[in-house]
C-alpha atoms as a PDB file:
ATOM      1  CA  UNK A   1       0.000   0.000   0.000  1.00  0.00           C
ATOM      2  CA  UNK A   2       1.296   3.251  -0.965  1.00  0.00           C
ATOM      3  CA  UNK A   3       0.799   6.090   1.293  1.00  0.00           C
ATOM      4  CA  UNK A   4       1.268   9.981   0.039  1.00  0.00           C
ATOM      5  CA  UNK A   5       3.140  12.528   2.109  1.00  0.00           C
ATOM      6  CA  UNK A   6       1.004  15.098   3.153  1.00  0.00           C
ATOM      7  CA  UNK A   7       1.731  18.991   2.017  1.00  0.00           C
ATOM      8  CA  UNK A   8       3.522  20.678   4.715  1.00  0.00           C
ATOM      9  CA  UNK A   9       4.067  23.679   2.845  1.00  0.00           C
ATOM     10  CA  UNK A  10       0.315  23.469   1.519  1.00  0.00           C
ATOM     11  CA  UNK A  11      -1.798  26.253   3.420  1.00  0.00           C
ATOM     12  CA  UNK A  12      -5.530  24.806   4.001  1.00  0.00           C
ATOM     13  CA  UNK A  13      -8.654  26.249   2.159  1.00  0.00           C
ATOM     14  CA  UNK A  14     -10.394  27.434   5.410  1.00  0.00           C
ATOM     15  CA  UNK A  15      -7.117  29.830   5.966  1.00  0.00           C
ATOM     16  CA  UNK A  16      -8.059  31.970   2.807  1.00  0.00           C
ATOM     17  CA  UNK A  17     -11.849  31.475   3.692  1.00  0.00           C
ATOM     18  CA  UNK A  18     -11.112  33.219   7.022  1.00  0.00           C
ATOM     19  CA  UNK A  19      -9.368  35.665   5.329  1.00  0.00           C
ATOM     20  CA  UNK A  20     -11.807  36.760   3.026  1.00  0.00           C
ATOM     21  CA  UNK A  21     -14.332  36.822   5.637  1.00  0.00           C
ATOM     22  CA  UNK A  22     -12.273  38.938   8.075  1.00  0.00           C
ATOM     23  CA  UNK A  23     -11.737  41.452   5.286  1.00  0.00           C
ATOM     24  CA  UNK A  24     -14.995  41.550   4.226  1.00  0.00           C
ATOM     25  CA  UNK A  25     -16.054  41.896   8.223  1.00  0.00           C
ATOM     26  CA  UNK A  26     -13.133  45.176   8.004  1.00  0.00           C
ATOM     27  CA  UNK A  27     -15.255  46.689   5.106  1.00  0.00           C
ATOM     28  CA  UNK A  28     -18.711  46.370   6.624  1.00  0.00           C
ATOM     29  CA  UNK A  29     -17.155  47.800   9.918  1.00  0.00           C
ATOM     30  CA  UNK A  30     -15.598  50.724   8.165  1.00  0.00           C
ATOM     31  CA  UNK A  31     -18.665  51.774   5.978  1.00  0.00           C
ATOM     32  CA  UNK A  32     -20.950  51.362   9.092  1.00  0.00           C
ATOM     33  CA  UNK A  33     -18.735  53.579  11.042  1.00  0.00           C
ATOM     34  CA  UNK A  34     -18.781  56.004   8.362  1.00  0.00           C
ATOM     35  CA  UNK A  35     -22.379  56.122   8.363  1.00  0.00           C
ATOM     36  CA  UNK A  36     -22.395  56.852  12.003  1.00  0.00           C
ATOM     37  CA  UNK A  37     -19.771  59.728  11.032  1.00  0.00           C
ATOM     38  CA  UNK A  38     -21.759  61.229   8.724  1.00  0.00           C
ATOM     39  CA  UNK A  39     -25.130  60.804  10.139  1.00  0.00           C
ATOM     40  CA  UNK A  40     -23.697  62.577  13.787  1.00  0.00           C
ATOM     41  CA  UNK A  41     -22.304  65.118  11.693  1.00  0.00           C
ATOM     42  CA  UNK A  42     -25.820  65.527  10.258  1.00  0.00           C
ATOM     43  CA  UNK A  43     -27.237  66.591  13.603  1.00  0.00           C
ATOM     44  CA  UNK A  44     -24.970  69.421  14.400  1.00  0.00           C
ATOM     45  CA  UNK A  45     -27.533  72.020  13.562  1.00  0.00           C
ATOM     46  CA  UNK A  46     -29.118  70.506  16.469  1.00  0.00           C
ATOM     47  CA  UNK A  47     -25.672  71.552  18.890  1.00  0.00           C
ATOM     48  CA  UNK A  48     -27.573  74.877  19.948  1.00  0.00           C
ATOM     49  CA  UNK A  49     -30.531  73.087  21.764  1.00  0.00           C
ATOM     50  CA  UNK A  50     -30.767  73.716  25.663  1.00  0.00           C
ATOM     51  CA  UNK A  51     -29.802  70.044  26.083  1.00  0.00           C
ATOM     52  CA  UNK A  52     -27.163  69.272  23.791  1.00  0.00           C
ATOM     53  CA  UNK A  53     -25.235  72.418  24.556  1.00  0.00           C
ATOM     54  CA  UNK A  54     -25.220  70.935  28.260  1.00  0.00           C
ATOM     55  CA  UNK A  55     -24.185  67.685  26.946  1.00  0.00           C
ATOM     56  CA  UNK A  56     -21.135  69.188  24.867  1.00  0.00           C
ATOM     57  CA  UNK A  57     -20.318  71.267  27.577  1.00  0.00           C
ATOM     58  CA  UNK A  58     -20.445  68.009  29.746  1.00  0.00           C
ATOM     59  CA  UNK A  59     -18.150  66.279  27.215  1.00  0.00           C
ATOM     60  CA  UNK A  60     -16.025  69.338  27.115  1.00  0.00           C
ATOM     61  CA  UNK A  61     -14.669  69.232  30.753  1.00  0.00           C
ATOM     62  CA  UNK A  62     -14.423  65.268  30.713  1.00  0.00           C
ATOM     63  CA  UNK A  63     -12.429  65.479  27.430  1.00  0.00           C
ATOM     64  CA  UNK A  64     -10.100  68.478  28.298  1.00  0.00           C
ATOM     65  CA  UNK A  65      -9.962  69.174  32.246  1.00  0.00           C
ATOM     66  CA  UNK A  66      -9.987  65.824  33.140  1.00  0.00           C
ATOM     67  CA  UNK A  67      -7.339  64.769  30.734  1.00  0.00           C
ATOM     68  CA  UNK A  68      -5.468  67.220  31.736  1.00  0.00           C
ATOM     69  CA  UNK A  69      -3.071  65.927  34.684  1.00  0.00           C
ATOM     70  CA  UNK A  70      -2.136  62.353  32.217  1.00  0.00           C
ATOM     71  CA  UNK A  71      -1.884  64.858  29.308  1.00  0.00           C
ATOM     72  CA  UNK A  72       0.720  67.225  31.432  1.00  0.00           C
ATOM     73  CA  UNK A  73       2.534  63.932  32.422  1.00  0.00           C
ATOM     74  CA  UNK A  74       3.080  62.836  28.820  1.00  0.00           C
ATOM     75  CA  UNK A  75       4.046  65.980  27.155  1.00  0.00           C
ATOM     76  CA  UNK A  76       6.600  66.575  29.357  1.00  0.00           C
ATOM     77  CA  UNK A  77       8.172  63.419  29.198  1.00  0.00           C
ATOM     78  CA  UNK A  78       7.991  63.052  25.567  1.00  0.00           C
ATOM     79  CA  UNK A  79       9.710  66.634  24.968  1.00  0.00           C
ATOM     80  CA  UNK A  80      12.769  64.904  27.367  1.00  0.00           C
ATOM     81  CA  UNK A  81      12.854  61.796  26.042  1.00  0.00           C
ATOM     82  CA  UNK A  82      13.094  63.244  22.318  1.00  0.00           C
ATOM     83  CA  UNK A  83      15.982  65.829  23.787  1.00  0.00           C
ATOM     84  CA  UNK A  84      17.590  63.072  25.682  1.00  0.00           C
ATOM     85  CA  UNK A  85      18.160  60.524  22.953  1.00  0.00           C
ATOM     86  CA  UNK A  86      18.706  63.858  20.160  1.00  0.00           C
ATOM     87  CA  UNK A  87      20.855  65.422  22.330  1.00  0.00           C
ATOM     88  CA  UNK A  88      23.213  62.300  23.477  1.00  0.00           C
ATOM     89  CA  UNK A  89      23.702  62.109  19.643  1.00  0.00           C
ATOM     90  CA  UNK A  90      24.507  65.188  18.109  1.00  0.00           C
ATOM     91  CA  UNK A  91      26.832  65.744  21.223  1.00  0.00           C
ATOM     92  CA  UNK A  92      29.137  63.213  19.175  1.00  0.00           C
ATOM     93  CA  UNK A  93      29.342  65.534  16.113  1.00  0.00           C
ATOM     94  CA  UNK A  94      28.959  68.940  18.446  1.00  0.00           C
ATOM     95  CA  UNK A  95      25.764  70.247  16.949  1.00  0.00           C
ATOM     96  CA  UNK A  96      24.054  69.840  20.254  1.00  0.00           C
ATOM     97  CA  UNK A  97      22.417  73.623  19.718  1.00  0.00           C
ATOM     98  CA  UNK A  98      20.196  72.256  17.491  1.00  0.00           C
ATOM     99  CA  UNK A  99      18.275  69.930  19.759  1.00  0.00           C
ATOM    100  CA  UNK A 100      15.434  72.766  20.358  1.00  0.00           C
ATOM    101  CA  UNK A 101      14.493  73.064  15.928  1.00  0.00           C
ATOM    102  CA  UNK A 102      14.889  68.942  16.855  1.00  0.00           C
ATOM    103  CA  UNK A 103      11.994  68.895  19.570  1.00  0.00           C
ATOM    104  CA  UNK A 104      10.222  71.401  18.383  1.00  0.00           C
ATOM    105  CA  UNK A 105       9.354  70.482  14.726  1.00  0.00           C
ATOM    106  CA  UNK A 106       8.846  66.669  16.115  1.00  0.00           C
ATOM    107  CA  UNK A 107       6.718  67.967  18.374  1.00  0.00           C
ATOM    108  CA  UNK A 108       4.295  70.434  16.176  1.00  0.00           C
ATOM    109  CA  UNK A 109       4.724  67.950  13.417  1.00  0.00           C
ATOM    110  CA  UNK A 110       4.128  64.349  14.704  1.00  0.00           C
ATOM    111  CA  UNK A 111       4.364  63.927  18.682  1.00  0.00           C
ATOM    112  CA  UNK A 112       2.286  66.510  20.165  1.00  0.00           C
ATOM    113  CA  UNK A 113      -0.939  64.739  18.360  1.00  0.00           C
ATOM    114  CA  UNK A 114       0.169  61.663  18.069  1.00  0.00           C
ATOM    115  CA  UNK A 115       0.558  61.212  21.839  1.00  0.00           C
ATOM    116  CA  UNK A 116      -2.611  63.426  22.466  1.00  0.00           C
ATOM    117  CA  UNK A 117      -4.300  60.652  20.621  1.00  0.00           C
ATOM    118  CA  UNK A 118      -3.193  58.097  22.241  1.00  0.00           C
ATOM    119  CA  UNK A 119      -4.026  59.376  25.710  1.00  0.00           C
ATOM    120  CA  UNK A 120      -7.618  60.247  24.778  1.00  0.00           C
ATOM    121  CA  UNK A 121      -8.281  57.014  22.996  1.00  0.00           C
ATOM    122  CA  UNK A 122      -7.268  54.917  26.068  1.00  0.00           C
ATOM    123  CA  UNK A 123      -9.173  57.506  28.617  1.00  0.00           C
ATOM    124  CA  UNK A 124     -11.662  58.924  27.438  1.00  0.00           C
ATOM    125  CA  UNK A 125     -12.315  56.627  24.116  1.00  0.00           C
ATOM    126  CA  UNK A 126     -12.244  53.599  26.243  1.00  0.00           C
ATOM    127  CA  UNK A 127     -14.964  55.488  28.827  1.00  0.00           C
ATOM    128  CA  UNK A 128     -17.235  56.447  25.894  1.00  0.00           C
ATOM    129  CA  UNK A 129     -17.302  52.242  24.361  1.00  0.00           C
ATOM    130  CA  UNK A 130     -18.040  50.885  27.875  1.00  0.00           C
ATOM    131  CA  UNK A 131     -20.867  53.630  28.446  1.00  0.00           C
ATOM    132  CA  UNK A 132     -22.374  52.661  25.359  1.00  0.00           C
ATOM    133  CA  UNK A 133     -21.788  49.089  24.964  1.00  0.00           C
ATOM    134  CA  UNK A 134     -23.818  48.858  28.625  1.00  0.00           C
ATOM    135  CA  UNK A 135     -26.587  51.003  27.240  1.00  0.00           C
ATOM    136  CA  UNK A 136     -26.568  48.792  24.043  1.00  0.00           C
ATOM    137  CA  UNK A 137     -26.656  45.609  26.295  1.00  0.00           C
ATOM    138  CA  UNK A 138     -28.868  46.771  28.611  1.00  0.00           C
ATOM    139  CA  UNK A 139     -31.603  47.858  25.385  1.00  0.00           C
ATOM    140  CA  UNK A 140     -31.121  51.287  26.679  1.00  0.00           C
ATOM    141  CA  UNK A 141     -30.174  52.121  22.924  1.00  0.00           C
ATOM    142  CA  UNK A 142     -33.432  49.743  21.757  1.00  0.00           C
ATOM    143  CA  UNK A 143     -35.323  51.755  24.299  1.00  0.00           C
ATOM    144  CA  UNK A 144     -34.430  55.335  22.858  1.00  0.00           C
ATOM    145  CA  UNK A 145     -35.543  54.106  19.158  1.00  0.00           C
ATOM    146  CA  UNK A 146     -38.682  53.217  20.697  1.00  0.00           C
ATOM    147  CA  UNK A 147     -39.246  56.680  22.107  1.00  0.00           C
ATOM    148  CA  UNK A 148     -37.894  58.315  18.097  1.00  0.00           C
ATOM    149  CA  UNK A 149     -35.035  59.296  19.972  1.00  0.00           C
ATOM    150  CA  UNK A 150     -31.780  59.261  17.625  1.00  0.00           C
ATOM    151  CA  UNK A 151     -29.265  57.801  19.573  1.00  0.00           C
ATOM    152  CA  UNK A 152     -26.515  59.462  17.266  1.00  0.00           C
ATOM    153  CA  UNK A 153     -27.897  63.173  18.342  1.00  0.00           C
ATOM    154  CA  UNK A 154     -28.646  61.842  21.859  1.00  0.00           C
ATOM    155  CA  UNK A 155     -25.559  60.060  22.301  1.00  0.00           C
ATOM    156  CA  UNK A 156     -22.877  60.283  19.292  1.00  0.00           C
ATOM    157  CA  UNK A 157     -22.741  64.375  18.291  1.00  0.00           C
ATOM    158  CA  UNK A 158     -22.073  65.563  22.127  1.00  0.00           C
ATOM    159  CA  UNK A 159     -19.117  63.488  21.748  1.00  0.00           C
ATOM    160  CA  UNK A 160     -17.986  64.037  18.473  1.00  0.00           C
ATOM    161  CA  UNK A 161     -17.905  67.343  18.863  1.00  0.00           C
ATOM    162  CA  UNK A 162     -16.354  67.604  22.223  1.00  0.00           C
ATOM    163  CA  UNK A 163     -13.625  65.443  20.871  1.00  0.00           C
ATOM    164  CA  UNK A 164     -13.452  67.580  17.857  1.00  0.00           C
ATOM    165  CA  UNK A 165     -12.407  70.724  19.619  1.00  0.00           C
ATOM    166  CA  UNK A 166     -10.685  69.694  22.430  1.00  0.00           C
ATOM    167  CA  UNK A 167      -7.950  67.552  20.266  1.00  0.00           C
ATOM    168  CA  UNK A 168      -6.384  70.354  18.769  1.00  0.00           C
ATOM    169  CA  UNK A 169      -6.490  72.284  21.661  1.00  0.00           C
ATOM    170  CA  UNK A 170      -5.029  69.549  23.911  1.00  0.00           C
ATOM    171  CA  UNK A 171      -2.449  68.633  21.135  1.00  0.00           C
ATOM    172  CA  UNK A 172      -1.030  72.402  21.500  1.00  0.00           C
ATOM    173  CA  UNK A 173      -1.262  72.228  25.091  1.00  0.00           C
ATOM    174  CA  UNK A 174       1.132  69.293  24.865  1.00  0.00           C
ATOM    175  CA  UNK A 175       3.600  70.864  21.912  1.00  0.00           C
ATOM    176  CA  UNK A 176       4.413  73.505  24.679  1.00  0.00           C
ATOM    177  CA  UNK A 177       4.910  71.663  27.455  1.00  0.00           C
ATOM    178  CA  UNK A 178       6.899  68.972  25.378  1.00  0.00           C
ATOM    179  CA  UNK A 179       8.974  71.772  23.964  1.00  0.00           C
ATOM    180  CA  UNK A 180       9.350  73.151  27.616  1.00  0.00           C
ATOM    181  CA  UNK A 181      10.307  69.797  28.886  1.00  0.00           C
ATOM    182  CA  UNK A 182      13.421  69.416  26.101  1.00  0.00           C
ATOM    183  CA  UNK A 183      14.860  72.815  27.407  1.00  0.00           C
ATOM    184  CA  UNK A 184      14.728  71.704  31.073  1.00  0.00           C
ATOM    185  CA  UNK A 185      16.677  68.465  29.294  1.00  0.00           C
ATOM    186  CA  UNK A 186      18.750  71.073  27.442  1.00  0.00           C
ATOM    187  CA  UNK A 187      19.690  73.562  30.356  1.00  0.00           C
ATOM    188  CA  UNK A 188      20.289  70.845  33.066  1.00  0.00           C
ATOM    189  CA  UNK A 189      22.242  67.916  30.739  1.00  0.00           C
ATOM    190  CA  UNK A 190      23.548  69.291  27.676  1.00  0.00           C
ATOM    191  CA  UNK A 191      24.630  72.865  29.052  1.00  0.00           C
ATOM    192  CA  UNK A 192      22.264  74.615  26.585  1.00  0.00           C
ATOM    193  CA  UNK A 193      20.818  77.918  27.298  1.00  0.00           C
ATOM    194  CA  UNK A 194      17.002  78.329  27.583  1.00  0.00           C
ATOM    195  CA  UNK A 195      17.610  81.620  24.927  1.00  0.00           C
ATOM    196  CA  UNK A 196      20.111  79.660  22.378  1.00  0.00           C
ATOM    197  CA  UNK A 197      17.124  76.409  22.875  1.00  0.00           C
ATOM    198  CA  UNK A 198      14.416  78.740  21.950  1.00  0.00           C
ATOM    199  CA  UNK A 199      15.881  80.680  19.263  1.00  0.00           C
ATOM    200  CA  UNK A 200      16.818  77.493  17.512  1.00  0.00           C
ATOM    201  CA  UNK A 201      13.852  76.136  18.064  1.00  0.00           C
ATOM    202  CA  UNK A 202      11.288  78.996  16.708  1.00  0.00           C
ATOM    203  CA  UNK A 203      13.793  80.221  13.898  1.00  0.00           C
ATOM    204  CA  UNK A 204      13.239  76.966  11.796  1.00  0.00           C
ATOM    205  CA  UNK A 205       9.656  75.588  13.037  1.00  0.00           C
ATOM    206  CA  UNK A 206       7.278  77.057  10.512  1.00  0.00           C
ATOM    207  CA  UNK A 207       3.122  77.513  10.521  1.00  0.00           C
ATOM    208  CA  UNK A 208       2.957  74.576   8.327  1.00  0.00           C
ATOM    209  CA  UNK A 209       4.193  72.660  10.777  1.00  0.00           C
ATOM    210  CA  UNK A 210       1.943  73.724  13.525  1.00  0.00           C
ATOM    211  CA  UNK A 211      -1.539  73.585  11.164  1.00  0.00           C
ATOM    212  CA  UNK A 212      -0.481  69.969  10.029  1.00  0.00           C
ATOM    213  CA  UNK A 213      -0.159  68.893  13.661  1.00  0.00           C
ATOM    214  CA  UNK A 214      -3.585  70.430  14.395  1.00  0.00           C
ATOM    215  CA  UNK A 215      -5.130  68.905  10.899  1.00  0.00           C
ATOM    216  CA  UNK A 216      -3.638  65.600  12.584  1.00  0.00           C
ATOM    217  CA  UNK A 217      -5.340  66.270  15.819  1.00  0.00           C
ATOM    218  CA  UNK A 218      -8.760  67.318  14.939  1.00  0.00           C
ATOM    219  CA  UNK A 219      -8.687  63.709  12.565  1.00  0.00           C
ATOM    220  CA  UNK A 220      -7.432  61.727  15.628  1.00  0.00           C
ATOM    221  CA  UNK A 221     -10.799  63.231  17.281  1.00  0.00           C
ATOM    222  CA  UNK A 222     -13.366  61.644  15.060  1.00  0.00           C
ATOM    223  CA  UNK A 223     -11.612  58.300  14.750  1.00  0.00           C
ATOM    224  CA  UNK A 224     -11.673  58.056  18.320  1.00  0.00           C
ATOM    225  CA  UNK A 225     -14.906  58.981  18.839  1.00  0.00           C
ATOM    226  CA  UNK A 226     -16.682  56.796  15.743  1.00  0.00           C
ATOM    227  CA  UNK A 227     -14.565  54.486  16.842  1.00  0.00           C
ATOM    228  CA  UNK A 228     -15.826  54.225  20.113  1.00  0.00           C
ATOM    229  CA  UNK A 229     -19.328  54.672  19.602  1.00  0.00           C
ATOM    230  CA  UNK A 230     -19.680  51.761  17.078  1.00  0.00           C
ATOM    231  CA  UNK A 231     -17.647  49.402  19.340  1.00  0.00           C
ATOM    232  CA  UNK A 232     -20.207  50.454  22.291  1.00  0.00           C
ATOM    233  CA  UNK A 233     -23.213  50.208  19.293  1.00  0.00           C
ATOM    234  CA  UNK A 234     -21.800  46.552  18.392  1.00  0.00           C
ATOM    235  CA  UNK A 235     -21.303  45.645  21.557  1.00  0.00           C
ATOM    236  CA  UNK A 236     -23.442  42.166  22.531  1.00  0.00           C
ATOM    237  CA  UNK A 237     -23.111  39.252  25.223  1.00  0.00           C
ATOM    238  CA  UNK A 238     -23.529  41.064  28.476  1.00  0.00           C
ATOM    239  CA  UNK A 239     -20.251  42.600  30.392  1.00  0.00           C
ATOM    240  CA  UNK A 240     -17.990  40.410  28.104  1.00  0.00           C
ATOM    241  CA  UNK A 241     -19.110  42.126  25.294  1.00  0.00           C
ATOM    242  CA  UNK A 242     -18.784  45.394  27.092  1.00  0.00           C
ATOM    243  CA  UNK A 243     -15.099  44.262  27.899  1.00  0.00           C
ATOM    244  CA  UNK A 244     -14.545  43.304  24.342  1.00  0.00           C
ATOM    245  CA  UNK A 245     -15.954  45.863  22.684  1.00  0.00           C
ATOM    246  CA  UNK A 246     -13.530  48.597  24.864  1.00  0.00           C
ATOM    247  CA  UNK A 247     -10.744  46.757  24.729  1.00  0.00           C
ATOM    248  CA  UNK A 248     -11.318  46.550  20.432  1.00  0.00           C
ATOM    249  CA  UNK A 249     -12.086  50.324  20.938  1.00  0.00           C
ATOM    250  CA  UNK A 250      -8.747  51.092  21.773  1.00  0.00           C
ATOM    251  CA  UNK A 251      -7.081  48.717  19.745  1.00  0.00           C
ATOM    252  CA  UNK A 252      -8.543  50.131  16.891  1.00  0.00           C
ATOM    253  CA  UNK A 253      -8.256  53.515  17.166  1.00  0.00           C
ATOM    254  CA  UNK A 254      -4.494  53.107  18.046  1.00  0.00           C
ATOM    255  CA  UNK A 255      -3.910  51.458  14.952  1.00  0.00           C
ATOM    256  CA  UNK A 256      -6.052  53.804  13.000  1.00  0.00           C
ATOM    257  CA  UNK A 257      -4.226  57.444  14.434  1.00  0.00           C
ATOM    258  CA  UNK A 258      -0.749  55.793  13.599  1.00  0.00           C
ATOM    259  CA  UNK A 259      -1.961  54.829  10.107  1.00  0.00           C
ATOM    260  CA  UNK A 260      -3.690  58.190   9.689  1.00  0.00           C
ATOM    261  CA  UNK A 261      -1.143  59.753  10.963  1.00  0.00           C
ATOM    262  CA  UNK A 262       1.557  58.375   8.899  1.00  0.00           C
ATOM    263  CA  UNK A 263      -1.119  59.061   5.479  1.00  0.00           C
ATOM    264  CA  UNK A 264      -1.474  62.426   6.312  1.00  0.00           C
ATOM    265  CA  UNK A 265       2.992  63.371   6.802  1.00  0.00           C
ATOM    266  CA  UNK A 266       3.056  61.629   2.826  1.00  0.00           C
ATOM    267  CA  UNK A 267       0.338  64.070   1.801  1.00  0.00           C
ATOM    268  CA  UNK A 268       1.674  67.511   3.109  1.00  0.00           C
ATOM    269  CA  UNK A 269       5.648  66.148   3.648  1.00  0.00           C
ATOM    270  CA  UNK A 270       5.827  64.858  -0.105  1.00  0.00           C
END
């Protein structure tokens, strides 16, 4: 009796058929959340009623004043780290003066939003997928369509535009105080003077810099919070799928602001 070796190398059908299916799961996912998007954005004429402006104003203080203390934290150490490891080099060739154009640009450009983002989408994205994946599993969403409630101007546009504000504002907030911490880096390890740090930083950091930063910011808003609220929408099978559903929140949108992010350097940074 002859026997055949079996194909090692061989992947199985069922591997492409997953495949398929998870990238056709992707695409549903993505045009679902962009409905969401654009049907929230639809209700902003609606922002100026007595009890969404209390909402937004709600949002508002959770999104900016009670970010603020991790916010302060990370700016400052990401404006040291960056001089730290930029200053350590250019020590070798003696061009440690320029350290503060260094920080500065990385900041405006890429790391004051960047690590905005990433802050809000673990706070205050993860906060707004468990609120609304319990009101989903709980039929506290089912129950507003019953009343001809929309959940996306109940629920969704408060958010969205909270989010939509407060990103660039918090992503400035955090290009100072990262550019502050690399002179305290700067004065106290690399004998650089606060006025020669400054001057090199501000002579070659341009407005370009500063509105793509804030471009990047305001986009990091809405993916955090569509992705978010259609996580806490999709969310099903009691507190694990409220655990699930944040923990994909966050996943998601992390991936998403460093993909975005990188898209949106290529298109201005050519």
């Amino acid at each position: 009796m002859i026997t055949r070796e079996p194909h090692i190398f061989a992947p199985p059908a069922n591997v492409f058929a997953a495949l398929g299916r998870a990238v056709i799961t992707a695409c549903q996912a993505t045009g679902r959340g962009m409905m969401m998007l654009l049907g929230s954005l639809a209700q902003t004429p609606h922002l100026f009623s007595r009890r969404n402006r209390s909402d937004v104003m709600e949002q508002l203080y959770i999104v900016g004043i009670k970010s603020l203390a991790v916010v302060t934290v990370v700016a400052v150490f990401t404006g040291m780290i960056l001089a730290l490891q930029v200053g350590i080099e250019l020590r070798r060739y003696g061009q440690e003066n320029n350290i503060g154009m260094l920080v500065c640009i990385a900041m405006l450009r890429e790391m004051g939003p960047f690590m905005t983002g990433l802050v809000i989408a673990a706070s205050v994205g993860s906060a707004v997928a468990a609120q609304m994946g319990t009101m989903t599993v709980s039929e506290e969403i089912a129950a507003l369509d019953v009343m001809s409630i929309d959940p996306l101007r109940y629920l969704m546009m408060p958010r969205l535009v909270a989010l939509a504000v407060m990103m660039p504002l918090l992503s400035v907030y955090t290009d100072l105080l990262g550019i502050l911490g690399g002179a305290l880096v700067g004065a106290t390890q690399l004998n650089i003077s606060f006025e020669a740090y400054f001057d090199n930083a501000f002579r070659y950091a341009v407005n370009k810099d500063l509105y793509v930063g804030l471009f990047k910011a305001f986009l990091f808003g809405l993916i955090i919070v569509t992705v978010a609220c259609y996580q806490g929408f999709s969310a099903t099978e009691g507190a694990v799928g409220v655990g699930r559903a944040t923990r994909r929140s966050v996943i998601v949108s992390f991936l998403l602001i460093l993909i975005v992010g990188y898209f949106v350097t290529r298109m201005f940074y050519r």
